[in-house]
Protein backbone atom coordinates (compact mmCIF):
# COMPACT_ATOMS: atom_id res chain seq x y z
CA UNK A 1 -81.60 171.99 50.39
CA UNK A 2 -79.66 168.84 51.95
CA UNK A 3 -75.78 169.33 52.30
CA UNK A 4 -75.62 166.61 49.69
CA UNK A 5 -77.63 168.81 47.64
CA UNK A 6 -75.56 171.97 48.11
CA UNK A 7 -72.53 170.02 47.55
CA UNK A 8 -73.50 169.09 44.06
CA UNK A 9 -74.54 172.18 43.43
CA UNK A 10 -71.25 173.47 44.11
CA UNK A 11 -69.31 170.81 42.54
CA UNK A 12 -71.17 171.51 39.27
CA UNK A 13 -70.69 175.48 39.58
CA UNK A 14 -67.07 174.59 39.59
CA UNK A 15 -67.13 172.17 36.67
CA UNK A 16 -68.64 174.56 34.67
CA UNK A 17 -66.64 177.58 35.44
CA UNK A 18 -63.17 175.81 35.67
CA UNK A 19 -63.17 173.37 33.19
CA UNK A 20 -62.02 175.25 30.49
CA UNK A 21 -58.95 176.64 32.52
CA UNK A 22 -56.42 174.71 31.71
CA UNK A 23 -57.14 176.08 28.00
CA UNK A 24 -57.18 179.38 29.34
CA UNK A 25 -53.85 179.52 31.30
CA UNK A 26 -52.33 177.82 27.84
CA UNK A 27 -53.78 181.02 26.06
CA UNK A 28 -52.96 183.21 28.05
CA UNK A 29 -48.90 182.15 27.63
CA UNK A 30 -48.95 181.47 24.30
CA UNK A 31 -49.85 185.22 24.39
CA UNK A 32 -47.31 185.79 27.15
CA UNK A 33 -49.72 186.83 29.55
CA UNK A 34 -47.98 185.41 32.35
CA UNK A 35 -49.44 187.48 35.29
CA UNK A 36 -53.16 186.64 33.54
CA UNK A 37 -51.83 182.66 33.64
CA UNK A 38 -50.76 183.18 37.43
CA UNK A 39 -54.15 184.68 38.03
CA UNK A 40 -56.32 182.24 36.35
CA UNK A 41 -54.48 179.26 37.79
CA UNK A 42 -54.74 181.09 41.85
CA UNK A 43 -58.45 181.58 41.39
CA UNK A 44 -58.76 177.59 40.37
CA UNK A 45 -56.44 176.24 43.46
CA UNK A 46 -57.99 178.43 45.42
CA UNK A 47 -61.86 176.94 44.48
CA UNK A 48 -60.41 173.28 44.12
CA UNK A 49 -59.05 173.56 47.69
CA UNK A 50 -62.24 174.95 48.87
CA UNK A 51 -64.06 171.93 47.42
CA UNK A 52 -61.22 169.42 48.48
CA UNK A 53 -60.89 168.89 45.05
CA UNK A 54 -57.36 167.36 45.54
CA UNK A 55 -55.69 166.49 42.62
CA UNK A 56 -56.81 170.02 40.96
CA UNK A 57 -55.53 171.92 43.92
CA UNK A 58 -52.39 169.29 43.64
CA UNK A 59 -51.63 170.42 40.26
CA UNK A 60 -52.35 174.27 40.56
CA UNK A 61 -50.30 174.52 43.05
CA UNK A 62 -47.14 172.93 41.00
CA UNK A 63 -47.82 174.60 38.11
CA UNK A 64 -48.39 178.07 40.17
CA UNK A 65 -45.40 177.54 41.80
CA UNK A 66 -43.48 176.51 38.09
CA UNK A 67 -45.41 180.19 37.30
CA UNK A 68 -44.15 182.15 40.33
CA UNK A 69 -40.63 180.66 39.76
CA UNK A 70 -40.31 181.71 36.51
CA UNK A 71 -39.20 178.11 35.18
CA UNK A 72 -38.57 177.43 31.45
CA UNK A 73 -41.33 177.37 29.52
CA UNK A 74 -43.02 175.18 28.27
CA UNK A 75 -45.45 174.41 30.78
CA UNK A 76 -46.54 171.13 29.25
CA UNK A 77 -46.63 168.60 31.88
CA UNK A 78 -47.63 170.71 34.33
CA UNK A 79 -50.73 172.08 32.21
CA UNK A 80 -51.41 168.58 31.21
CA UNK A 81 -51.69 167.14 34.67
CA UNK A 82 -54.00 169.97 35.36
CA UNK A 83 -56.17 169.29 32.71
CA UNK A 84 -56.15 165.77 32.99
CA UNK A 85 -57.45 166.14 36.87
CA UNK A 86 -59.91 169.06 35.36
CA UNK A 87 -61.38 166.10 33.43
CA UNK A 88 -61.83 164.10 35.68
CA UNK A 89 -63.26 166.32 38.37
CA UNK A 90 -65.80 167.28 35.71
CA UNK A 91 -66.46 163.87 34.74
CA UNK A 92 -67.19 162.49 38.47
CA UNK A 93 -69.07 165.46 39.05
CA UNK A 94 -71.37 164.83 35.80
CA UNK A 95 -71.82 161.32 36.82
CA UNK A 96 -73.07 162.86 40.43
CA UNK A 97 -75.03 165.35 39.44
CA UNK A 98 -77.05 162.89 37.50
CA UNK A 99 -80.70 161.47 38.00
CA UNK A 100 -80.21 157.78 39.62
């Protein structure tokens, strides 16, 4: 396997376990699950830093920090950046990962 290769492999491992975070962390404060929230949203900087995914890790690490600080909820624009750059990692890496 090329490093190209394993690099799309990877990229779509994390698409397909990630994407759905940002829906996640929201659950798990609506339920007021903060330390669950904190978790979730560590695991996915740490993964989107791994993978220089850089506007995931960008926004994990705001909204962890919002998290650790213990800022007003909502979480809104925070979550929504995150999801927005979720989407869009998992769009790029669908467009990659497809036959030319």
């Amino acid at each position: 396997m090329g490093n190209r290769d394993l690099l799309v492999r990877l990229l779509c491992d994390f698409a397909s376990e990630h994407a759905n975070d940002p829906e996640r962390i929201r659950a798990s404060l609506a339920r007021g699950d903060l330390d669950g929230a904190r978790a979730t949203v560590h695991r996915l900087k740490g993964v989107a830093g791994n993978l220089a995914a850089q506007q995931v890790f960008a926004s994990a690490v705001v909204l962890e920090s919002a998290l650790r600080k213990g800022s007003p909820a909502p979480f809104d624009a925070q979550l929504d950046d995150l999801a927005n750059a979720m989407k869009l990692v998992t769009q790029s890496v669908a467009s990659l990962a497809a036959p030319n």
